[in-house]
Protein backbone atom coordinates (compact mmCIF):
# COMPACT_ATOMS: atom_id res chain seq x y z
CA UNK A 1 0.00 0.00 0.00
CA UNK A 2 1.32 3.08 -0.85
CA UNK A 3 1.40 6.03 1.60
CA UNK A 4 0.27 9.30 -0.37
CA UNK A 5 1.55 12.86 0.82
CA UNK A 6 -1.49 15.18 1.29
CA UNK A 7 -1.37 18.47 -0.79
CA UNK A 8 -1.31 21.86 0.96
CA UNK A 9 -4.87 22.46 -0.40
CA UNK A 10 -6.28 19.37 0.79
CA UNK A 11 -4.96 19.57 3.94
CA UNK A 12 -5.95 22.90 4.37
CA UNK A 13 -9.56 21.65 3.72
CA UNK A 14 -9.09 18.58 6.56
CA UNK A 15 -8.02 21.39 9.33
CA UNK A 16 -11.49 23.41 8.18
CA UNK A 17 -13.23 20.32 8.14
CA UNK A 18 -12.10 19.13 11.94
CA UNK A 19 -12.82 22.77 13.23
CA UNK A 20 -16.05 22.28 11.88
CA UNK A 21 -16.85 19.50 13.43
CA UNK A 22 -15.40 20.59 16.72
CA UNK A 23 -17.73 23.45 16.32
CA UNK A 24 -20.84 21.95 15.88
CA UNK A 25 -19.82 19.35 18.72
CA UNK A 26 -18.98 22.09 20.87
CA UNK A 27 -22.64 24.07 19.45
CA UNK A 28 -24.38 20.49 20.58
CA UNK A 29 -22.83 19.03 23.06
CA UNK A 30 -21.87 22.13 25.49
CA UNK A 31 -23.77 25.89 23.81
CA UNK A 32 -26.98 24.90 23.33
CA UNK A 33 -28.16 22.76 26.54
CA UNK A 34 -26.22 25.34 28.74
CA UNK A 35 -27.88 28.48 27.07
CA UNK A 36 -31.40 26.52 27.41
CA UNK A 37 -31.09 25.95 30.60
CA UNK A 38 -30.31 29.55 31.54
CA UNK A 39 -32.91 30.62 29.59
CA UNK A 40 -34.96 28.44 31.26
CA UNK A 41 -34.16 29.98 34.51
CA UNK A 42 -34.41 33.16 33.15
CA UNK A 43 -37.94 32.44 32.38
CA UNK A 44 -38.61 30.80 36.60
CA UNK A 45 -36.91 33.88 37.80
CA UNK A 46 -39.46 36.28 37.27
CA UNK A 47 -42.22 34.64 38.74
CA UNK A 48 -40.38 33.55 41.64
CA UNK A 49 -39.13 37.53 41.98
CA UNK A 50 -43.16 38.24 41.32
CA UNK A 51 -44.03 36.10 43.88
CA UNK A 52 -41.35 37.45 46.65
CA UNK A 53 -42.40 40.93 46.04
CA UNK A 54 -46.52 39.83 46.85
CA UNK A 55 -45.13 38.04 49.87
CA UNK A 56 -43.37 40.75 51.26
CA UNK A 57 -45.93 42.99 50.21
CA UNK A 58 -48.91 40.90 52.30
CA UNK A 59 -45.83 40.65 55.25
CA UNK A 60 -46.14 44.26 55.47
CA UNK A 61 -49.48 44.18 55.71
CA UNK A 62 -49.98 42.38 57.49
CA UNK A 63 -47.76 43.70 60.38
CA UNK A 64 -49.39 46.89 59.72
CA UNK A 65 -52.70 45.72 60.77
CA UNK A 66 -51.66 43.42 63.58
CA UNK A 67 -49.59 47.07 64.86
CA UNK A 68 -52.69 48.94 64.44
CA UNK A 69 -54.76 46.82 66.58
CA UNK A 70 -52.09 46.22 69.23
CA UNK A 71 -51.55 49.73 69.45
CA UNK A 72 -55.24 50.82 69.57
CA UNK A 73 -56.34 52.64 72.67
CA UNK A 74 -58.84 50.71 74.69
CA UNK A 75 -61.14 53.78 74.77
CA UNK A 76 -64.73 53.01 75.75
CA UNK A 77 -66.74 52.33 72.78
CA UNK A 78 -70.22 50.93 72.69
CA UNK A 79 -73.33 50.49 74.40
CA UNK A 80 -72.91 48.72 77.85
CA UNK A 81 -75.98 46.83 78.00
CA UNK A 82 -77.65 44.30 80.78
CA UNK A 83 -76.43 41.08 80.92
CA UNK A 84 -77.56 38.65 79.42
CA UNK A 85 -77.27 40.20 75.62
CA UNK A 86 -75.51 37.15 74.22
CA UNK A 87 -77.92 36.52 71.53
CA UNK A 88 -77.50 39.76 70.25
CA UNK A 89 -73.81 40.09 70.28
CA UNK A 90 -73.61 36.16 68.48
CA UNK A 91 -75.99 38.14 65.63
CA UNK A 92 -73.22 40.75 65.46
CA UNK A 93 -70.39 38.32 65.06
CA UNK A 94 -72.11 36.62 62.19
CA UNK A 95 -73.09 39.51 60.14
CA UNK A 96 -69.60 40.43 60.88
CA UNK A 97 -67.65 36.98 59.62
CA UNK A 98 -70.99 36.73 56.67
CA UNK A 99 -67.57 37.44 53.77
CA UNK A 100 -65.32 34.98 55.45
CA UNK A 101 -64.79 31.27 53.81
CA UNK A 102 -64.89 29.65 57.02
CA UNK A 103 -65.15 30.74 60.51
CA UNK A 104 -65.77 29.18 64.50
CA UNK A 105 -66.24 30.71 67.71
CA UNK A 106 -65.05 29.59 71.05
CA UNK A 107 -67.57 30.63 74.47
CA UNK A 108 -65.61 31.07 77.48
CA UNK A 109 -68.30 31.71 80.83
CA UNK A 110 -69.50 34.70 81.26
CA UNK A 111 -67.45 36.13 84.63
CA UNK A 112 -69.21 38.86 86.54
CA UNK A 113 -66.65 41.08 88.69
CA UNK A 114 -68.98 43.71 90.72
CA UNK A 115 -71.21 45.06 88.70
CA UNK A 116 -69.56 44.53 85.31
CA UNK A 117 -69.77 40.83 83.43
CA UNK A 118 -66.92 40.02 80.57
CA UNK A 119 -67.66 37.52 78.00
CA UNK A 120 -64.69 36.51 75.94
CA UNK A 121 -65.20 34.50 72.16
CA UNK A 122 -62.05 33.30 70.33
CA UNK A 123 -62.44 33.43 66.81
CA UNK A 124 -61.06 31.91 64.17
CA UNK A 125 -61.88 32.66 60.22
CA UNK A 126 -60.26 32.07 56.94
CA UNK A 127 -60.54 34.78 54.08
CA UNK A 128 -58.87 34.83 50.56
CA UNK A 129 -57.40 38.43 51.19
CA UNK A 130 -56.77 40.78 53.33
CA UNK A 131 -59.19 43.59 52.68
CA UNK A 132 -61.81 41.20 54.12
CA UNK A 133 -59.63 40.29 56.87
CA UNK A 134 -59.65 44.22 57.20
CA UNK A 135 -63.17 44.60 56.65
CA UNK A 136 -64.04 41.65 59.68
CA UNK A 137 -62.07 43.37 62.08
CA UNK A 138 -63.05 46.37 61.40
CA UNK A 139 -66.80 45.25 61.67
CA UNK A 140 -66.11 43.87 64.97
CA UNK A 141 -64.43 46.61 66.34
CA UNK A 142 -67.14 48.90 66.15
CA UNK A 143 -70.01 46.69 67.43
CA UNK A 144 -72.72 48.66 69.06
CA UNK A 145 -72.23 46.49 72.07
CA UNK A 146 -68.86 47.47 74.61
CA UNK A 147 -66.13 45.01 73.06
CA UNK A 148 -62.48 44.95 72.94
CA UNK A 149 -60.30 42.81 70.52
CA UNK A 150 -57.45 41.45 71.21
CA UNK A 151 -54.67 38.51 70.62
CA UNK A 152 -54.20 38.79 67.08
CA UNK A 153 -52.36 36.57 65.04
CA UNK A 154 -52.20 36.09 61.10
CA UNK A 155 -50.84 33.69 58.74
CA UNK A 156 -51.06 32.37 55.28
CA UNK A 157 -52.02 28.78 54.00
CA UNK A 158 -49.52 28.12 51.23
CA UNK A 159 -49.55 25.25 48.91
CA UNK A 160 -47.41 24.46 46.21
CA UNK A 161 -47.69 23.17 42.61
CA UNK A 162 -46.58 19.58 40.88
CA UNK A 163 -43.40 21.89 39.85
CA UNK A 164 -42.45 23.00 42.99
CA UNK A 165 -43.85 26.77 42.87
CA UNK A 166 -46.29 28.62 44.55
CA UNK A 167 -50.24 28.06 44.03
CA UNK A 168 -52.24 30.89 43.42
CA UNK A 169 -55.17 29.58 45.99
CA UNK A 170 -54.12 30.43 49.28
CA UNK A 171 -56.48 31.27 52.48
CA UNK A 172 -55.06 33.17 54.61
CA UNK A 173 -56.21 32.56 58.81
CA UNK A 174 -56.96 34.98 61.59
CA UNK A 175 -57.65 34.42 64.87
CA UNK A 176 -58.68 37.09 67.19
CA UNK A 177 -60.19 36.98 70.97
CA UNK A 178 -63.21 39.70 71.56
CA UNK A 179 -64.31 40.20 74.84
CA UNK A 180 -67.85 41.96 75.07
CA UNK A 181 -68.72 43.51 78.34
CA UNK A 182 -72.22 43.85 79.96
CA UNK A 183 -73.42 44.74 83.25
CA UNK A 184 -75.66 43.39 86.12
CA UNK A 185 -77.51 47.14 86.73
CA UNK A 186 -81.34 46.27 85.16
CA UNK A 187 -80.49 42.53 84.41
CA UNK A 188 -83.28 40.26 84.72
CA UNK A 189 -81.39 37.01 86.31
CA UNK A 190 -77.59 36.08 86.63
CA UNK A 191 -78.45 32.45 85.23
CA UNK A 192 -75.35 31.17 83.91
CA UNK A 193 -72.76 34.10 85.51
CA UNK A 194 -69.53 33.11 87.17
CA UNK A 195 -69.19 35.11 90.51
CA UNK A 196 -65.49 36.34 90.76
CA UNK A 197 -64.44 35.34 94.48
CA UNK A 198 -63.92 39.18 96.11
CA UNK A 199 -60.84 38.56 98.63
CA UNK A 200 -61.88 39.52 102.49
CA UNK A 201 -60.12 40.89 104.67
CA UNK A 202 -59.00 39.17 107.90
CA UNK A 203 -60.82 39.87 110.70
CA UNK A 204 -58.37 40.94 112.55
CA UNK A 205 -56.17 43.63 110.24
CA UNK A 206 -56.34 46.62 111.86
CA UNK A 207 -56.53 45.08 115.32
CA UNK A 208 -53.54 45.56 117.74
């Protein structure tokens, strides 16, 4: 077999042809999966970045409503009716919690201390945003009956996708106590009312 000495030209054209193929094995193998995948990410970033922003946004939020209840001054508001007015202070609650998706309330006894009788309710509701969570409160702070609210707490249900990322259904849940306040002058009966124990003096303070 005889060995035959390539020509300039036609090596020349073998050096082209392997950096061609290098090339388009380098294009293949390495360019194009890498530059997919980043534009891939590219593409996740900006609803992840969207979504970090809302959370944030609903953090802030929230924590400005909690603040604004927490820092609300315990002023009288409110009639201060006879006990017993439970029925009507139940109607209140409901027409209050009528927009949330879900919602329970708690009865503690009513506690009569002198004159005055404190009922507290804990509450706990699930809306789909926070201007309803807004609008509850808000509702239940201004009862026509005495109330106070208090023991606030917020959070967000979050569920994720088959991919990993956020859901757009969320609920977000409140709970809240209210304590209404009523008082023995011109009630009917005390049926039901738990008598704080008044503490007596010994008999013989004051004595030498």
């Amino acid at each position: 077999m005889m060995n035959r000495k390539f020509t300039a030209r036609e090596a020349w054209l073998l050096l082209l042809l392997s950096v061609m193929l290098l090339a388009l094995f380098y294009y293949l193998a390495l360019y194009r999966p890498v530059n997919l995948e980043v534009e891939r990410c590219a593409a996740l970033q900006v609803p992840v970045e969207e979504d970090l922003e809302l959370q944030m946004m609903k953090a802030t939020r929230k924590k400005k409503m909690v603040d604004e209840l927490e820092n609300a001054p315990e002023k009288q508001q409110g009639e201060l009716l006879p006990y017993n007015n439970i029925k009507n202070e139940i109607t209140d609650l409901y027409e209050a919690l009528s927009p949330a998706a879900t919602y329970n309330l708690s009865f503690s006894e009513a506690v009569a201390s002198g004159n005055i009788v404190r009922r507290d309710i804990s509450i706990s509701f699930q809306t789909e945003n926070y201007q309803k969570v807004r609008s509850i409160l808000e509702q239940m702070h201004s009862s026509p009956y005495r109330c106070i609210l208090k023991d606030l707490s917020i959070s967000v249900n979050k569920s994720r996708g088959e991919a990993g990322g956020m859901s757009a259904a969320e609920l977000i849940n409140v709970n809240v106590n209210i304590t209404f306040y009523e008082t023995l002058v011109g009630a009917e009966n005390t049926n039901g009312l738990v008598f704080e124990k008044q503490e007596s003096k010994p008999e013989n303070e004051g004595q030498e």
